[in-house]
PDB file of N, CA and C in Angstrom:
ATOM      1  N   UNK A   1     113.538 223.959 164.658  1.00  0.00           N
ATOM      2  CA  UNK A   1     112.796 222.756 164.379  1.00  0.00           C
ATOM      3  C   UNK A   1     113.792 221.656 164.048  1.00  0.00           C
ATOM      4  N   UNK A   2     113.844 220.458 164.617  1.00  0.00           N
ATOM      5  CA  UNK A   2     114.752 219.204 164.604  1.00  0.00           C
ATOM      6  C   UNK A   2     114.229 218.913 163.053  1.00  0.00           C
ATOM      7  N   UNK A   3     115.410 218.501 162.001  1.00  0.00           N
ATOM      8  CA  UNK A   3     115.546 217.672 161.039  1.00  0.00           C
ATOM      9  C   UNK A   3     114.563 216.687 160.773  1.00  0.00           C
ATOM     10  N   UNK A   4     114.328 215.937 161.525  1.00  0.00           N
ATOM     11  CA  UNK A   4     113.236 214.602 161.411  1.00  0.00           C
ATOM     12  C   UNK A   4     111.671 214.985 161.837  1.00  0.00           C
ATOM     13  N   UNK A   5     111.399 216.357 161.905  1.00  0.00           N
ATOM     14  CA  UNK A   5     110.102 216.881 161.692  1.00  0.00           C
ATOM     15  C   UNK A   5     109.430 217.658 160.584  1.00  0.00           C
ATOM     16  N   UNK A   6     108.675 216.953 160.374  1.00  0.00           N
ATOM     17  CA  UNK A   6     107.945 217.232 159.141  1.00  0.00           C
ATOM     18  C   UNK A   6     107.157 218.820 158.945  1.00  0.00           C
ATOM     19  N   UNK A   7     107.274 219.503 157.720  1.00  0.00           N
ATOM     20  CA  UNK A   7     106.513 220.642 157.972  1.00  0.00           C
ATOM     21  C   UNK A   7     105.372 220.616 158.038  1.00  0.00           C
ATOM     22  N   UNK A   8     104.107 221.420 158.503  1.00  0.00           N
ATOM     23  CA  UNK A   8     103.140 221.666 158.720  1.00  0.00           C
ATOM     24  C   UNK A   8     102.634 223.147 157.895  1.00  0.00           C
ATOM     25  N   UNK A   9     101.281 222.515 157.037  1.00  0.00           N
ATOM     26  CA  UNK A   9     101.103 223.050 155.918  1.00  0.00           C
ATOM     27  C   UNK A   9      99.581 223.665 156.451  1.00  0.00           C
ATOM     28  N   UNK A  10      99.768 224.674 157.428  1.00  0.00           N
ATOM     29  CA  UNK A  10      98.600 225.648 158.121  1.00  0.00           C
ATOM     30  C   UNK A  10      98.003 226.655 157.201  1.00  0.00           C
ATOM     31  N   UNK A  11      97.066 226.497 157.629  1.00  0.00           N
ATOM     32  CA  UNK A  11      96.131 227.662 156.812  1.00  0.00           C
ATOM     33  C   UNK A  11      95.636 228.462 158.006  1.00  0.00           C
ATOM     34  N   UNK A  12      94.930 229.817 157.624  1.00  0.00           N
ATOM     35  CA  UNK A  12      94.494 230.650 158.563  1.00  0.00           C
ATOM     36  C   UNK A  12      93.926 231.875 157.609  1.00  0.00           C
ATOM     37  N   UNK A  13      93.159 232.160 158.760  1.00  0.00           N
ATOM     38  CA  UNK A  13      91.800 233.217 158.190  1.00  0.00           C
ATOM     39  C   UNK A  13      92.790 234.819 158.040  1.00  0.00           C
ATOM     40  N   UNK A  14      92.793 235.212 157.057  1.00  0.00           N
ATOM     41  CA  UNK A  14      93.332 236.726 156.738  1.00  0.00           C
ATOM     42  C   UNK A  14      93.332 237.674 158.305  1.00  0.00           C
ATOM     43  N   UNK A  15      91.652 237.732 158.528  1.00  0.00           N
ATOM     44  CA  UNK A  15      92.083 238.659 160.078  1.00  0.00           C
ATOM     45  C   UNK A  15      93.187 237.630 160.831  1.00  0.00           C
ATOM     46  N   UNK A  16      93.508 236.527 160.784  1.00  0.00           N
ATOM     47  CA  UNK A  16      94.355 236.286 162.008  1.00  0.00           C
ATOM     48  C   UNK A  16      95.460 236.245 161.602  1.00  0.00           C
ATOM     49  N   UNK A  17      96.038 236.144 160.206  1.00  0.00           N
ATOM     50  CA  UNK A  17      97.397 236.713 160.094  1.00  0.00           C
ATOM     51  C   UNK A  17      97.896 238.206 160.242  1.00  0.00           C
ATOM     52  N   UNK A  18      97.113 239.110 160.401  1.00  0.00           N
ATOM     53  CA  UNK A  18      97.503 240.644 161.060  1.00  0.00           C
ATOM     54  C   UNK A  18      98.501 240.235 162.292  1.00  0.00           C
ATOM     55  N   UNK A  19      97.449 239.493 163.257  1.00  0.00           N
ATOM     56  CA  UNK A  19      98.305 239.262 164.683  1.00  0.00           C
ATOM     57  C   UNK A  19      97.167 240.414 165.367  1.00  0.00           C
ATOM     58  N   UNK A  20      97.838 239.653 166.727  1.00  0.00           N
ATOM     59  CA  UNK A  20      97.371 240.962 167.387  1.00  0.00           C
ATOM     60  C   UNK A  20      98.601 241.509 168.841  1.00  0.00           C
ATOM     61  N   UNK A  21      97.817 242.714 169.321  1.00  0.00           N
ATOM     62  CA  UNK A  21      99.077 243.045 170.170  1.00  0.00           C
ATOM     63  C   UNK A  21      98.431 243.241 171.859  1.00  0.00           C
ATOM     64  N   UNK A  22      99.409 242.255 172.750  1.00  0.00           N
ATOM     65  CA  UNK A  22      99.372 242.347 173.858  1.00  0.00           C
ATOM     66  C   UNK A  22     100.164 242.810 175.009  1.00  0.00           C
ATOM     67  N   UNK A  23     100.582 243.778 175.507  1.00  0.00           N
ATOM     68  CA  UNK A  23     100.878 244.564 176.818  1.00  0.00           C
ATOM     69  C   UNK A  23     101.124 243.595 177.767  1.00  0.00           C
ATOM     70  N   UNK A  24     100.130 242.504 178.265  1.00  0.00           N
ATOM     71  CA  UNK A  24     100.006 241.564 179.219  1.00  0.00           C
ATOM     72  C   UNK A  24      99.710 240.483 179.568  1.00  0.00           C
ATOM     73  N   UNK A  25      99.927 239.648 180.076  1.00  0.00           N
ATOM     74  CA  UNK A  25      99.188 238.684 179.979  1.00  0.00           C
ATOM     75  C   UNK A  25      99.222 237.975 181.397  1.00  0.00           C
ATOM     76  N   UNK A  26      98.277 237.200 181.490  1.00  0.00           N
ATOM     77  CA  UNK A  26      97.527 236.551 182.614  1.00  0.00           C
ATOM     78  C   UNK A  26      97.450 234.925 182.973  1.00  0.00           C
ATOM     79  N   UNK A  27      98.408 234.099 183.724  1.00  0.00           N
ATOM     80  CA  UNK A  27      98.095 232.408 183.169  1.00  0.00           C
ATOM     81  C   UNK A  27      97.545 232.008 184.594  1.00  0.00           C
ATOM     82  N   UNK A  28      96.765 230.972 184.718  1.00  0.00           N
ATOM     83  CA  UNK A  28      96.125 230.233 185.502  1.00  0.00           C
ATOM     84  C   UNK A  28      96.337 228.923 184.792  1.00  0.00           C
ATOM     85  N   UNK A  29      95.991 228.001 185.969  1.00  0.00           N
ATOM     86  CA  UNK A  29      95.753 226.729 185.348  1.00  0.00           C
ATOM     87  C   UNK A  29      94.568 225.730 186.643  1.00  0.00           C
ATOM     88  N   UNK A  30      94.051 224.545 186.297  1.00  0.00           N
ATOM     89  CA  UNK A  30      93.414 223.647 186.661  1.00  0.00           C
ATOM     90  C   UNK A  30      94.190 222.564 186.810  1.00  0.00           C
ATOM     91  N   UNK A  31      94.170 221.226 187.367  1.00  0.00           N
ATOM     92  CA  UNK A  31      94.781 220.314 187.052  1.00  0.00           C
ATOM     93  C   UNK A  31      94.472 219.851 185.569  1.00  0.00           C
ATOM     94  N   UNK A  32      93.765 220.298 184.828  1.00  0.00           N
ATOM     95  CA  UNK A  32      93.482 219.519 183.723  1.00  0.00           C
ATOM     96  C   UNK A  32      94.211 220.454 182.493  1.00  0.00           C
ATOM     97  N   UNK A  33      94.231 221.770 182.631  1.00  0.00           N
ATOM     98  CA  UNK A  33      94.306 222.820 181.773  1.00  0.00           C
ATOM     99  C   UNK A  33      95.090 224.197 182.117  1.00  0.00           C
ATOM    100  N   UNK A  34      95.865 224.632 181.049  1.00  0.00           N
ATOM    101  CA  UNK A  34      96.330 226.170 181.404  1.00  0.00           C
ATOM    102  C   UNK A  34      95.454 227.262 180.639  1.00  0.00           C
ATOM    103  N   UNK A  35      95.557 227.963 181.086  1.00  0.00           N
ATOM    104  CA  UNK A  35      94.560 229.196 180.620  1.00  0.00           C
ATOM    105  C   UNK A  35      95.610 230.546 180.661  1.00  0.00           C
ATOM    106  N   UNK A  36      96.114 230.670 178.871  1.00  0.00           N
ATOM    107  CA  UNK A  36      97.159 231.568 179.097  1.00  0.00           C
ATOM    108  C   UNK A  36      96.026 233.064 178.326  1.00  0.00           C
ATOM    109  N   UNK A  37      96.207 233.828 179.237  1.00  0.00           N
ATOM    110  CA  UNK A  37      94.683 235.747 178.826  1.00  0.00           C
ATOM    111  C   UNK A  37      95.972 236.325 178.220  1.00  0.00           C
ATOM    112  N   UNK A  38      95.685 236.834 177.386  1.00  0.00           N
ATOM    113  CA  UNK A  38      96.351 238.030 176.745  1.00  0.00           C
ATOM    114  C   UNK A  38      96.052 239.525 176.641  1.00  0.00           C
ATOM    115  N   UNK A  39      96.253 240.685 177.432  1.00  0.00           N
ATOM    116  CA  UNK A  39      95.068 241.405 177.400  1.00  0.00           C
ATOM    117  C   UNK A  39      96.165 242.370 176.537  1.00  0.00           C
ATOM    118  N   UNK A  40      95.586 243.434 176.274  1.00  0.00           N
ATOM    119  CA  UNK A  40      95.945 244.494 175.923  1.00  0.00           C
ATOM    120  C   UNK A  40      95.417 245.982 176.988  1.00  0.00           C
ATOM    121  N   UNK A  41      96.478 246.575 177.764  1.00  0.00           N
ATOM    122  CA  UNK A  41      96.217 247.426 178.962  1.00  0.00           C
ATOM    123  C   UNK A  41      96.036 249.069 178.372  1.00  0.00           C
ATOM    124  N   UNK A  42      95.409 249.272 177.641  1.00  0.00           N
ATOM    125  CA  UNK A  42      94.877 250.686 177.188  1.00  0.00           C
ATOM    126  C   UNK A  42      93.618 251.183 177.212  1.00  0.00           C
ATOM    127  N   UNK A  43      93.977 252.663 178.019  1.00  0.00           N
ATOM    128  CA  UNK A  43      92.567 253.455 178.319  1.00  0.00           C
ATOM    129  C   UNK A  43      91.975 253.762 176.991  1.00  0.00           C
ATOM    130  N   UNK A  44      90.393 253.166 177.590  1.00  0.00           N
ATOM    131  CA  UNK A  44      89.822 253.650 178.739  1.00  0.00           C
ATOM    132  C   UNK A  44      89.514 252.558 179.368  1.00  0.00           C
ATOM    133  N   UNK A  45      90.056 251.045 178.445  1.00  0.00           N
ATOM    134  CA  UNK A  45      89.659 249.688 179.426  1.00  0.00           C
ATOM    135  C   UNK A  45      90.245 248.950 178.874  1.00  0.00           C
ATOM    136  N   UNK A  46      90.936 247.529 179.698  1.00  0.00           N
ATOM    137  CA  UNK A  46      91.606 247.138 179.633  1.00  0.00           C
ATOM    138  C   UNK A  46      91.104 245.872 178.502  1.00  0.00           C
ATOM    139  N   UNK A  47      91.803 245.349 177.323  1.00  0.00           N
ATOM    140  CA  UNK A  47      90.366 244.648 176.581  1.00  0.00           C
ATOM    141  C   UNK A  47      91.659 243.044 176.283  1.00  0.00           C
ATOM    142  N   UNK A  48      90.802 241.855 176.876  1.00  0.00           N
ATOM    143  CA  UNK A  48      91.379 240.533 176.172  1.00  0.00           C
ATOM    144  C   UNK A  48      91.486 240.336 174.702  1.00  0.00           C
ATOM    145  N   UNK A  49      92.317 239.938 174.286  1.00  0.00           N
ATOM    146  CA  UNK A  49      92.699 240.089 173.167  1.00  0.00           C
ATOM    147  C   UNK A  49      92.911 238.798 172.805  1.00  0.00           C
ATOM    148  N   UNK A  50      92.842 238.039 173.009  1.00  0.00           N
ATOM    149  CA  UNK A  50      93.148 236.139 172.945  1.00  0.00           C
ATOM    150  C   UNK A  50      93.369 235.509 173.905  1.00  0.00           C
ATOM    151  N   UNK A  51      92.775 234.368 174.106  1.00  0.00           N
ATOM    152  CA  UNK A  51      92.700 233.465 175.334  1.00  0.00           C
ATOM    153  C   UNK A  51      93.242 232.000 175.153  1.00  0.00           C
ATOM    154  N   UNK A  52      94.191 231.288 174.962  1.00  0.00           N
ATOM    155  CA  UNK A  52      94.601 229.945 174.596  1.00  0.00           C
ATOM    156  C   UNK A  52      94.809 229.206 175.867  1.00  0.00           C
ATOM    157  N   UNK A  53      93.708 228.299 175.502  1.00  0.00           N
ATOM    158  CA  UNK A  53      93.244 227.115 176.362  1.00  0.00           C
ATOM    159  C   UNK A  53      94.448 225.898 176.599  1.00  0.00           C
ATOM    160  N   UNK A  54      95.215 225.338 177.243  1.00  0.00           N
ATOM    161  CA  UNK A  54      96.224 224.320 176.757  1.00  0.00           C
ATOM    162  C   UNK A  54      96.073 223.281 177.535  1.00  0.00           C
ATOM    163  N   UNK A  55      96.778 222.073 177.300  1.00  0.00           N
ATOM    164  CA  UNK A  55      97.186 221.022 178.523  1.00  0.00           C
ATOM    165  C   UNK A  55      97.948 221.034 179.214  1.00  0.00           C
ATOM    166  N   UNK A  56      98.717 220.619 180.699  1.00  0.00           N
ATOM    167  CA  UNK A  56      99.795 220.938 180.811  1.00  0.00           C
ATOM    168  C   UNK A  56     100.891 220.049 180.411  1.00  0.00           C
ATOM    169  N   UNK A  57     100.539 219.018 179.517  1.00  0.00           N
ATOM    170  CA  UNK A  57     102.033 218.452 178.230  1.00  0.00           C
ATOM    171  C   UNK A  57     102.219 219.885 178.009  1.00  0.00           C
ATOM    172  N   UNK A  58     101.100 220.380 177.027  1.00  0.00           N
ATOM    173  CA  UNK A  58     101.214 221.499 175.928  1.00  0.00           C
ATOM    174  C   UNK A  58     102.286 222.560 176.104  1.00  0.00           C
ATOM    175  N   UNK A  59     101.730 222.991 177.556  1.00  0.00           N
ATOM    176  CA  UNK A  59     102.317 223.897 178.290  1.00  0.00           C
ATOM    177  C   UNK A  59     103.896 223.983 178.608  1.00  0.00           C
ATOM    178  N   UNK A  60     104.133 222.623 179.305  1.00  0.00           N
ATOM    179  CA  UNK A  60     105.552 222.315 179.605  1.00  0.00           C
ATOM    180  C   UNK A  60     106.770 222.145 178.059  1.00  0.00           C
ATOM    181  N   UNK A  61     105.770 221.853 177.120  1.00  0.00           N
ATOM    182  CA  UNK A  61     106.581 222.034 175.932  1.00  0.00           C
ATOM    183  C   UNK A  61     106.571 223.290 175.072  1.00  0.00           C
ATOM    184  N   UNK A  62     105.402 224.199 175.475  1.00  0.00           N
ATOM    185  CA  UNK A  62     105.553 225.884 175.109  1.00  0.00           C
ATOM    186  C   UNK A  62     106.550 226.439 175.979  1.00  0.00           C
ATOM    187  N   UNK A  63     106.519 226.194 177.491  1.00  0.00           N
ATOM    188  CA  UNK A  63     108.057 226.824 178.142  1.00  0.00           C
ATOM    189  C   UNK A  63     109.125 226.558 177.514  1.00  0.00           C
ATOM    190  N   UNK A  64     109.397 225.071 176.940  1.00  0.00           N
ATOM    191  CA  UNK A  64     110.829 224.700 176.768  1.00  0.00           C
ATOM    192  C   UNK A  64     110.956 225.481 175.263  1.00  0.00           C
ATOM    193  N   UNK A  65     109.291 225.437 174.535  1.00  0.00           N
ATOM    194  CA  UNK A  65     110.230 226.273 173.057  1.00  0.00           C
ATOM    195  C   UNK A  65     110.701 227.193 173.624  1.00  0.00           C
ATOM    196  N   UNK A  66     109.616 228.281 174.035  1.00  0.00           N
ATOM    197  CA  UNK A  66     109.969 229.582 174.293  1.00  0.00           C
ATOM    198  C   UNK A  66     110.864 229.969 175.143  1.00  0.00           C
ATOM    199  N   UNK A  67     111.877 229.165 176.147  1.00  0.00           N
ATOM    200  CA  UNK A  67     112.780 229.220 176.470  1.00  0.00           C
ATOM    201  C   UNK A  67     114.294 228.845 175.588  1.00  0.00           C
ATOM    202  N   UNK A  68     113.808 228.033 174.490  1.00  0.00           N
ATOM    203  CA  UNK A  68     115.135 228.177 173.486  1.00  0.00           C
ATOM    204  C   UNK A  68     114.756 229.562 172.202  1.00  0.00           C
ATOM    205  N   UNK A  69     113.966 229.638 172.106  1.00  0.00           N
ATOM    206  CA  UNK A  69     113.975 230.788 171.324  1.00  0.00           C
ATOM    207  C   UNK A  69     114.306 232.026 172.031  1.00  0.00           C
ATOM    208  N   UNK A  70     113.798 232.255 172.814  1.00  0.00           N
ATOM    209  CA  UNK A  70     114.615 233.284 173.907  1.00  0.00           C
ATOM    210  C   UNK A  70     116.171 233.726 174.283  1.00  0.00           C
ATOM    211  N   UNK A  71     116.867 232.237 174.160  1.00  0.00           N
ATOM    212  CA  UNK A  71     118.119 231.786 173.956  1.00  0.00           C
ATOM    213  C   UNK A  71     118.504 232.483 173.167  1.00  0.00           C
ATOM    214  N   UNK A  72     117.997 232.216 172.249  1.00  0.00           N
ATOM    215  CA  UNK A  72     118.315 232.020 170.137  1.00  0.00           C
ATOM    216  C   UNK A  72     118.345 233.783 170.188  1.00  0.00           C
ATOM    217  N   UNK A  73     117.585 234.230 170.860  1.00  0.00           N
ATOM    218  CA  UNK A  73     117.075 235.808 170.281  1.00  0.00           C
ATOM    219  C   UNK A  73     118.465 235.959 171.519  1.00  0.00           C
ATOM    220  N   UNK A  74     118.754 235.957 172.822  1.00  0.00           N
ATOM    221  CA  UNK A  74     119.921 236.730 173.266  1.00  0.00           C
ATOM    222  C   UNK A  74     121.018 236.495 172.711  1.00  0.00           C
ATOM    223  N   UNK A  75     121.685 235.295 171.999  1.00  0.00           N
ATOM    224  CA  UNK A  75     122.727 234.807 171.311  1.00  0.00           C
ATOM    225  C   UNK A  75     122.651 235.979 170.275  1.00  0.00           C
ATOM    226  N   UNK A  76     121.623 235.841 169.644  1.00  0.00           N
ATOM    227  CA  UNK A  76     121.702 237.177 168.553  1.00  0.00           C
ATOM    228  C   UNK A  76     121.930 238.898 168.699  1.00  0.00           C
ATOM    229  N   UNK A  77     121.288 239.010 169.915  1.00  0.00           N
ATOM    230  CA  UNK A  77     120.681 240.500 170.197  1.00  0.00           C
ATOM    231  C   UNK A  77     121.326 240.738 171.651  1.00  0.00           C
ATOM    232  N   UNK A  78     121.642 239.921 172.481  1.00  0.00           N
ATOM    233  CA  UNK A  78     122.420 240.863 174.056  1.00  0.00           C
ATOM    234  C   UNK A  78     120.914 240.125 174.919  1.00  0.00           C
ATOM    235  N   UNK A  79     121.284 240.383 176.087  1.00  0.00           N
ATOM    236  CA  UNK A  79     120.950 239.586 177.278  1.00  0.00           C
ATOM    237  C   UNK A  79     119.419 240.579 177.626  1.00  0.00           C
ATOM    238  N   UNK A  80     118.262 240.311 177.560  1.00  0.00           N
ATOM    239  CA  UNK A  80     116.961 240.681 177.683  1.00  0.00           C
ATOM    240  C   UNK A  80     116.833 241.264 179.292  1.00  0.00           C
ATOM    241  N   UNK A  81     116.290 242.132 180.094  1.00  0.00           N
ATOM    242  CA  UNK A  81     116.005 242.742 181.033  1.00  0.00           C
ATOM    243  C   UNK A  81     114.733 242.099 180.995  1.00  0.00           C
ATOM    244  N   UNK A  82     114.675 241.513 182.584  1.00  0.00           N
ATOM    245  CA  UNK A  82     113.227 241.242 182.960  1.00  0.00           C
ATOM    246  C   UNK A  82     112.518 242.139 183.496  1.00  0.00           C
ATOM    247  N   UNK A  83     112.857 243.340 184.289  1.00  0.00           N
ATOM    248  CA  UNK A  83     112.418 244.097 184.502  1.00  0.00           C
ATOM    249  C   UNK A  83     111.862 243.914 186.274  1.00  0.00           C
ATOM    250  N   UNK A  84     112.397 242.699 187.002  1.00  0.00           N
ATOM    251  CA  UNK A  84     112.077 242.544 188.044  1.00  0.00           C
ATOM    252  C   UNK A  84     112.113 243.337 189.052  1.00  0.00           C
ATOM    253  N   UNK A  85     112.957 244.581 188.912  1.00  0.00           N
ATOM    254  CA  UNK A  85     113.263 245.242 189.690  1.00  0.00           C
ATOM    255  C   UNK A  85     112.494 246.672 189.980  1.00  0.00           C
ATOM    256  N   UNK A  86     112.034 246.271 188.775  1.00  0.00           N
ATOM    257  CA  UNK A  86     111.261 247.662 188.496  1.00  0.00           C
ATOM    258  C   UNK A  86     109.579 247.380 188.160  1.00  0.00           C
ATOM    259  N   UNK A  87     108.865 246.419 188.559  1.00  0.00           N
ATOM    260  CA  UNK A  87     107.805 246.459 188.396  1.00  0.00           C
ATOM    261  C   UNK A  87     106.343 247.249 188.603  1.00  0.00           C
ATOM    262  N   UNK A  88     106.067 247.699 187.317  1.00  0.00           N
ATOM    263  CA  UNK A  88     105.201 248.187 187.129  1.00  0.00           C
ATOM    264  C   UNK A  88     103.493 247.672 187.071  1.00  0.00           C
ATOM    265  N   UNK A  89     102.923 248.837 187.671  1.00  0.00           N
ATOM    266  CA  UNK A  89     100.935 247.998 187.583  1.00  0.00           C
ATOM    267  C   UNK A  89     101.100 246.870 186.740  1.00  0.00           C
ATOM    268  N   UNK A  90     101.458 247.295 185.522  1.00  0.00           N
ATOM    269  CA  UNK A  90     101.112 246.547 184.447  1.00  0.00           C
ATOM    270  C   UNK A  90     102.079 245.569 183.726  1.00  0.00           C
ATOM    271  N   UNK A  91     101.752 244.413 183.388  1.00  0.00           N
ATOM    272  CA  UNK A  91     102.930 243.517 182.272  1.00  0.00           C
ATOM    273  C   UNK A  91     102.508 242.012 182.357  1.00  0.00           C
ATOM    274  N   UNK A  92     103.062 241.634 182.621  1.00  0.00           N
ATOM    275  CA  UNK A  92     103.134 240.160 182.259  1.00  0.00           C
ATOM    276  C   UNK A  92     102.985 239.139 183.990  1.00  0.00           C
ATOM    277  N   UNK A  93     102.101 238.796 183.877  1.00  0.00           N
ATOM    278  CA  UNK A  93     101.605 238.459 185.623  1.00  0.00           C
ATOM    279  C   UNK A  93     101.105 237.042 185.738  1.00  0.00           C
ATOM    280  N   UNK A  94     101.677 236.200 186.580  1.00  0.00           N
ATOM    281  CA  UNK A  94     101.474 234.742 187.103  1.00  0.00           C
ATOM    282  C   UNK A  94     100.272 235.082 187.746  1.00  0.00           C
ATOM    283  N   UNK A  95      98.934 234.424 188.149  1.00  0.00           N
ATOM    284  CA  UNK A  95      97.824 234.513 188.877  1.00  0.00           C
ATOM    285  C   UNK A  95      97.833 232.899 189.286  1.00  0.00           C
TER     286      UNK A  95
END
Protein backbone atom coordinates (compact mmCIF):
# COMPACT_ATOMS: atom_id res chain seq x y z
CA UNK A 1 0.00 0.00 0.00
CA UNK A 2 1.60 3.53 -1.20
CA UNK A 3 2.32 5.98 1.83
CA UNK A 4 -0.27 8.65 0.80
CA UNK A 5 -3.18 6.11 1.24
CA UNK A 6 -5.24 6.23 3.89
CA UNK A 7 -6.32 3.12 5.94
CA UNK A 8 -9.59 1.65 5.63
CA UNK A 9 -11.43 0.85 8.78
CA UNK A 10 -13.72 -2.43 7.41
CA UNK A 11 -15.96 -4.25 9.29
CA UNK A 12 -17.34 -7.71 8.42
CA UNK A 13 -19.77 -10.32 9.55
CA UNK A 14 -17.88 -13.20 11.76
CA UNK A 15 -19.01 -16.02 9.07
CA UNK A 16 -17.02 -14.03 6.51
CA UNK A 17 -13.91 -13.69 8.33
CA UNK A 18 -13.45 -17.71 8.38
CA UNK A 19 -12.86 -17.23 4.50
CA UNK A 20 -13.68 -19.64 2.35
CA UNK A 21 -11.85 -22.20 0.11
CA UNK A 22 -11.70 -22.44 -3.65
CA UNK A 23 -10.05 -25.20 -6.02
CA UNK A 24 -11.26 -23.00 -9.06
CA UNK A 25 -12.36 -20.49 -10.48
CA UNK A 26 -14.27 -19.25 -13.49
CA UNK A 27 -14.11 -15.35 -15.09
CA UNK A 28 -16.33 -14.01 -17.80
CA UNK A 29 -17.03 -10.63 -18.52
CA UNK A 30 -19.68 -8.20 -20.46
CA UNK A 31 -18.64 -4.97 -21.73
CA UNK A 32 -19.94 -3.47 -18.66
CA UNK A 33 -18.76 -6.08 -15.98
CA UNK A 34 -16.42 -9.04 -14.87
CA UNK A 35 -17.88 -11.91 -13.27
CA UNK A 36 -15.04 -13.58 -11.32
CA UNK A 37 -17.10 -17.75 -9.90
CA UNK A 38 -15.18 -19.28 -7.39
CA UNK A 39 -16.15 -22.81 -7.12
CA UNK A 40 -14.95 -25.33 -4.95
CA UNK A 41 -14.46 -28.91 -7.17
CA UNK A 42 -15.45 -31.71 -4.57
CA UNK A 43 -17.51 -34.87 -4.87
CA UNK A 44 -20.23 -35.40 -5.10
CA UNK A 45 -20.79 -31.77 -6.76
CA UNK A 46 -19.09 -29.20 -7.68
CA UNK A 47 -20.50 -26.13 -5.30
CA UNK A 48 -19.87 -21.98 -5.98
CA UNK A 49 -18.54 -20.67 -3.25
CA UNK A 50 -18.46 -16.77 -4.05
CA UNK A 51 -19.21 -14.84 -7.01
CA UNK A 52 -17.64 -11.10 -7.26
CA UNK A 53 -19.30 -8.94 -9.62
CA UNK A 54 -16.61 -6.09 -10.84
CA UNK A 55 -16.00 -3.28 -13.42
CA UNK A 56 -13.46 -3.55 -15.77
CA UNK A 57 -11.41 -0.31 -13.99
CA UNK A 58 -11.89 -2.73 -10.97
CA UNK A 59 -10.62 -5.54 -12.70
CA UNK A 60 -7.57 -4.07 -14.51
CA UNK A 61 -6.50 -2.78 -11.07
CA UNK A 62 -7.14 -6.37 -9.27
CA UNK A 63 -4.62 -7.83 -12.08
CA UNK A 64 -2.04 -5.19 -11.40
CA UNK A 65 -2.40 -5.82 -7.39
CA UNK A 66 -2.37 -9.34 -7.75
CA UNK A 67 0.34 -9.30 -10.07
CA UNK A 68 2.65 -7.33 -7.55
CA UNK A 69 1.79 -9.40 -4.75
CA UNK A 70 2.61 -12.41 -6.65
CA UNK A 71 5.95 -10.67 -7.23
CA UNK A 72 6.25 -9.91 -3.49
CA UNK A 73 5.37 -13.70 -2.62
CA UNK A 74 8.23 -15.10 -5.40
CA UNK A 75 10.88 -12.51 -4.12
CA UNK A 76 10.15 -14.18 -0.81
CA UNK A 77 9.41 -17.89 -1.52
CA UNK A 78 11.09 -19.07 -5.24
CA UNK A 79 9.44 -18.78 -8.61
CA UNK A 80 5.57 -20.29 -8.55
CA UNK A 81 4.74 -23.21 -11.23
CA UNK A 82 1.79 -22.49 -13.34
CA UNK A 83 1.23 -25.70 -14.08
CA UNK A 84 0.66 -25.14 -17.88
CA UNK A 85 2.07 -28.05 -18.85
CA UNK A 86 0.33 -30.25 -17.00
CA UNK A 87 -3.22 -29.37 -17.05
CA UNK A 88 -5.62 -30.94 -15.27
CA UNK A 89 -9.90 -31.24 -15.57
CA UNK A 90 -9.79 -29.03 -12.91
CA UNK A 91 -8.22 -25.40 -11.65
CA UNK A 92 -8.34 -22.15 -12.49
CA UNK A 93 -10.10 -21.49 -16.10
CA UNK A 94 -10.61 -18.30 -18.46
CA UNK A 95 -14.30 -18.85 -20.07
Amino acid sequence: MENNQQKLNIKAADRDLKGRSANNAMISHTKEEFVLDFINMLPPHPLLVSRIIISPGHAKRFHRALTEQIERYEGSFGKLEDGEHNKPNIGFQNN
